[in-house]
Protein backbone atom coordinates (compact mmCIF):
# COMPACT_ATOMS: atom_id res chain seq x y z
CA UNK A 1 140.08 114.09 134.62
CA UNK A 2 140.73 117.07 133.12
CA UNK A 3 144.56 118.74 133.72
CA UNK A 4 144.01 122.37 135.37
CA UNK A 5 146.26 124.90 134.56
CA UNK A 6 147.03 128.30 136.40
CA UNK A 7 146.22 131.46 134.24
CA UNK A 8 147.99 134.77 135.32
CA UNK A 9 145.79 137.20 137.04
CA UNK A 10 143.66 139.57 134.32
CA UNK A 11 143.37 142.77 135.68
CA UNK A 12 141.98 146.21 133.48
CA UNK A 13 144.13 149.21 132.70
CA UNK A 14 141.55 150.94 130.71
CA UNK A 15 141.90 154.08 133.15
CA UNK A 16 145.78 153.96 133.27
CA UNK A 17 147.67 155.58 129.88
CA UNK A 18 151.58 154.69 129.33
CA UNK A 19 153.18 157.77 129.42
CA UNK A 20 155.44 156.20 125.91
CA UNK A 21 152.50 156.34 124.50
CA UNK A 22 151.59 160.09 124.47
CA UNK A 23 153.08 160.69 121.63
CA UNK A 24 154.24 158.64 118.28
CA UNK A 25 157.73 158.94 118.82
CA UNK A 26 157.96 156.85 121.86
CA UNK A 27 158.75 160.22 124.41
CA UNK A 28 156.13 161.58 126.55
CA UNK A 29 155.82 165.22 126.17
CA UNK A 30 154.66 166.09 129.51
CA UNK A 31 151.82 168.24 128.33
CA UNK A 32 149.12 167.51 131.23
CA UNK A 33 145.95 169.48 131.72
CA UNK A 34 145.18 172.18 134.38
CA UNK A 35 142.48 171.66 137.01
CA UNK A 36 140.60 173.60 135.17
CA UNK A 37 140.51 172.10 131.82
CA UNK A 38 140.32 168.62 132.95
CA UNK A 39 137.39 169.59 135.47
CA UNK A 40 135.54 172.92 134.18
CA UNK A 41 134.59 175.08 136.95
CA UNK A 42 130.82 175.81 135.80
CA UNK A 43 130.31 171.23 136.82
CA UNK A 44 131.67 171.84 140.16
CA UNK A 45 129.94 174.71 140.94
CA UNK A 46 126.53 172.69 139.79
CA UNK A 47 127.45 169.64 141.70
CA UNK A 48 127.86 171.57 144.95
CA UNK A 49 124.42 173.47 144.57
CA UNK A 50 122.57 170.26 143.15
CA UNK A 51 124.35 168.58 146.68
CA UNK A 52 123.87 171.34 149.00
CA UNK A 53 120.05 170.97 147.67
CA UNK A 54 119.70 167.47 148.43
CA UNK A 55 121.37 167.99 151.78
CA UNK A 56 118.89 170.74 152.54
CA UNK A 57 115.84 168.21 151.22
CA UNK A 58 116.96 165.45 153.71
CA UNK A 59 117.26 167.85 156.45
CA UNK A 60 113.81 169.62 155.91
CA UNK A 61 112.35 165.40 156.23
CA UNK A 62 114.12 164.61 158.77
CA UNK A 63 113.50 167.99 160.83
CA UNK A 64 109.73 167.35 159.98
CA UNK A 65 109.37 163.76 160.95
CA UNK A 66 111.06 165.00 164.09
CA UNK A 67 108.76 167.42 164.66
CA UNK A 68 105.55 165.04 163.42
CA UNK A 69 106.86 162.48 166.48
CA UNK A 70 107.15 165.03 169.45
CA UNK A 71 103.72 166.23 168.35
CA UNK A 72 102.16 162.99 168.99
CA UNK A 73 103.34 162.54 172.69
């Protein structure tokens, strides 16, 4: 039989940035980006209309299947 071993838990930090390695000489600067910058207004804006659209869609189907099933009785 084969010997098993335990291997340490793998785990990503692809999203996570050391903050030594900011900048070359080891210190983080502690320049971050506004709100702003790191999310530009003109994308929000869009995402709200483009979800305030779908929101209206769904209600409009759902209002007029409502409407479809009283109509039958």
């Amino acid at each position: 039989m084969e010997k098993l071993e335990a291997k340490p838990m793998q785990t990503s930090t692809l999203g996570w940035r050391d903050r030594n390695s900011e900048t070359g000489s080891g210190q983080w600067n502690g320049k971050r980006k506004s709100f702003f910058e790191a999310h530009p207004l003109g994308e929000i804006v869009r995402g709200l209309v483009f979800s305030s659209v779908l929101w209206g869609l769904l209600a409009a189907g759902v209002y007029t299947v409502y409407a479809m099933v009283l109509g039958t009785r």
